[in-house]
Protein backbone atom coordinates (compact mmCIF):
# COMPACT_ATOMS: atom_id res chain seq x y z
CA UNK A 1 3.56 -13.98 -26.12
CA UNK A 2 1.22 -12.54 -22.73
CA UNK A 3 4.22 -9.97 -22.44
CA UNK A 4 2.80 -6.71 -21.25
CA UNK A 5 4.93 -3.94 -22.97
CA UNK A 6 2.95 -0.58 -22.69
CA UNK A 7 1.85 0.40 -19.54
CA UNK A 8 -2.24 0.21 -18.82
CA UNK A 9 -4.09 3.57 -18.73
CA UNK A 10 -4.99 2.41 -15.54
CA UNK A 11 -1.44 2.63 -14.27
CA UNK A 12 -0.33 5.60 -16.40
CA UNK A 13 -3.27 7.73 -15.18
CA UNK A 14 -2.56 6.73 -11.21
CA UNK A 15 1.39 7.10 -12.01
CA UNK A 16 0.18 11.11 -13.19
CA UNK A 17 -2.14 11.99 -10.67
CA UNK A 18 0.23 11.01 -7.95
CA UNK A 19 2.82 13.69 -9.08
CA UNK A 20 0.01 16.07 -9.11
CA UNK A 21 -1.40 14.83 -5.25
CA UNK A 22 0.46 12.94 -3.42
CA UNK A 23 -1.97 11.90 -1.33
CA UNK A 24 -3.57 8.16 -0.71
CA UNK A 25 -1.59 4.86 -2.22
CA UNK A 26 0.91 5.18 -5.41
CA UNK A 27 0.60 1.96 -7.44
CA UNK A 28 4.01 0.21 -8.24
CA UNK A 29 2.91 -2.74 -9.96
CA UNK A 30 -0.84 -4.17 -11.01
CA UNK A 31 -1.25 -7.49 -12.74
CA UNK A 32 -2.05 -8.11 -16.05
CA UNK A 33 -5.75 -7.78 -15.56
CA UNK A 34 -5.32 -4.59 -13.65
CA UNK A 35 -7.14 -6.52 -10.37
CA UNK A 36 -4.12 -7.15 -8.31
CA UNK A 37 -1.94 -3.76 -7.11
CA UNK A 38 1.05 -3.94 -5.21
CA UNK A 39 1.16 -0.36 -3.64
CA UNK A 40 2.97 2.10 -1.40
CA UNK A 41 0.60 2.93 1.49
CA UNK A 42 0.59 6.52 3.08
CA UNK A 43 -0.29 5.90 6.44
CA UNK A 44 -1.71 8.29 9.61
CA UNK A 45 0.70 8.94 12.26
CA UNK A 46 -1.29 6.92 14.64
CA UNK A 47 0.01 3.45 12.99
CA UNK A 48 4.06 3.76 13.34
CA UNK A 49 4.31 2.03 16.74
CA UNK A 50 2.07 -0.57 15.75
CA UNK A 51 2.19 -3.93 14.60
CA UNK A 52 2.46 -4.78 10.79
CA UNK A 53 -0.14 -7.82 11.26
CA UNK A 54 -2.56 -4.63 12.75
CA UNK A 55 -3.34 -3.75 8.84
CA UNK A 56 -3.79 -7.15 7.57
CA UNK A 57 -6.52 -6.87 10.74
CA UNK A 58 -7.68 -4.04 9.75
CA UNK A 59 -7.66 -3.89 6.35
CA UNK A 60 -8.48 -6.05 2.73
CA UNK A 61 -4.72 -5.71 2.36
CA UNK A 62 -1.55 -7.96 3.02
CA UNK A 63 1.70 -6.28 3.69
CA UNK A 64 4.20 -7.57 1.02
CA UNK A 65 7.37 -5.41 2.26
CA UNK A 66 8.56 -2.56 4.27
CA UNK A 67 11.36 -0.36 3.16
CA UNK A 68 13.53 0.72 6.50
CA UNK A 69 16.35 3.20 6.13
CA UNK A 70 16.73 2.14 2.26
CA UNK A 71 16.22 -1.59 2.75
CA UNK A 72 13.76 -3.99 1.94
CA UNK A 73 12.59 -6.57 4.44
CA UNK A 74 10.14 -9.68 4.79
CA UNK A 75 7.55 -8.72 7.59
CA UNK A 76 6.82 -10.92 10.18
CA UNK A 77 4.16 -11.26 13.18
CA UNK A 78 6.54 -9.38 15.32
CA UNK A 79 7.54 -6.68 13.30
CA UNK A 80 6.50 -2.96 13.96
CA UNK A 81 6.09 -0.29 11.73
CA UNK A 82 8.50 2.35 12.67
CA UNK A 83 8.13 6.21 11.68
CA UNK A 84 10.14 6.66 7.96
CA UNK A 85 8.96 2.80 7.01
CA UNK A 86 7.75 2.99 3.43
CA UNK A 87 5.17 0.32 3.79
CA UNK A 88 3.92 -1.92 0.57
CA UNK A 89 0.62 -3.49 0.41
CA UNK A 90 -0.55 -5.83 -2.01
CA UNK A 91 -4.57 -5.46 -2.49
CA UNK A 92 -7.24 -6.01 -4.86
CA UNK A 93 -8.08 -2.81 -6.71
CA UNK A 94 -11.74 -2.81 -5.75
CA UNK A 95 -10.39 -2.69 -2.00
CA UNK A 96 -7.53 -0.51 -2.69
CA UNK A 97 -10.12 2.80 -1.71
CA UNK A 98 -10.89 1.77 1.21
CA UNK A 99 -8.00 0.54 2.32
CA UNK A 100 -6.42 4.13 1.33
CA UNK A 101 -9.50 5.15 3.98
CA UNK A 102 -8.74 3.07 6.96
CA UNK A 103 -5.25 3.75 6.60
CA UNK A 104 -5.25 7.52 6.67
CA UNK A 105 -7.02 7.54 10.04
CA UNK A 106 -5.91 6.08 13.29
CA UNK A 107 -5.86 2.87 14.01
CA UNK A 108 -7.97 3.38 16.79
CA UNK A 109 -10.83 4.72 15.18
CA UNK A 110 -13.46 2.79 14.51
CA UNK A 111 -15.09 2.61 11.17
């Protein structure tokens, strides 16, 4: 029926290693082919004061969501990311690396 009912090792393996380090991107969801990952970013301090549209600038990745104080919303072009805003990417997995890279420094460094 194209139901997926067992997680991929892909997913499984990511879902482990993030309870052993916590560091970099936790995958939440990855398409059936494992090529699409919708994932919760860690970001560097740097970026909370800054626009949302800044990582789509910077980055391979499109922000899908931010969770604020236990809510979900929609960004738009004006919204900023505020410290405590669990923000959700969605990102091809071959980019998902290096968008964990850009993301953990400031958004003012270059490369």
């Amino acid at each position: 029926m194209g139901i997926p009912t067992v997680a991929t090792v892909l997913w499984a393996t990511d879902q482990i290693l993030r309870k052993l380090a916590p560091e970099g991107s936790r995958s939440e969801w990855r398409d059936q082919t494992a090529t699409v990952e919708l994932c919760e970013v860690v970001l560097h301090q740097d970026w909370y004061g800054q626009p949302s549209k800044l990582i789509e600038k910077r980055t391979p990745a499109r922000v899908a969501f931010i969770t604020r104080i236990g809510e979900g919303l929609i960004p738009t072009e004006h919204t900023v990311i505020q410290e405590g805003d669990l923000v959700h990417v969605m990102v091809a997995e071959k980019d998902r690396a290096s968008t964990d890279a850009i993301l953990a420094k400031s958004p003012d460094q270059e490369g």
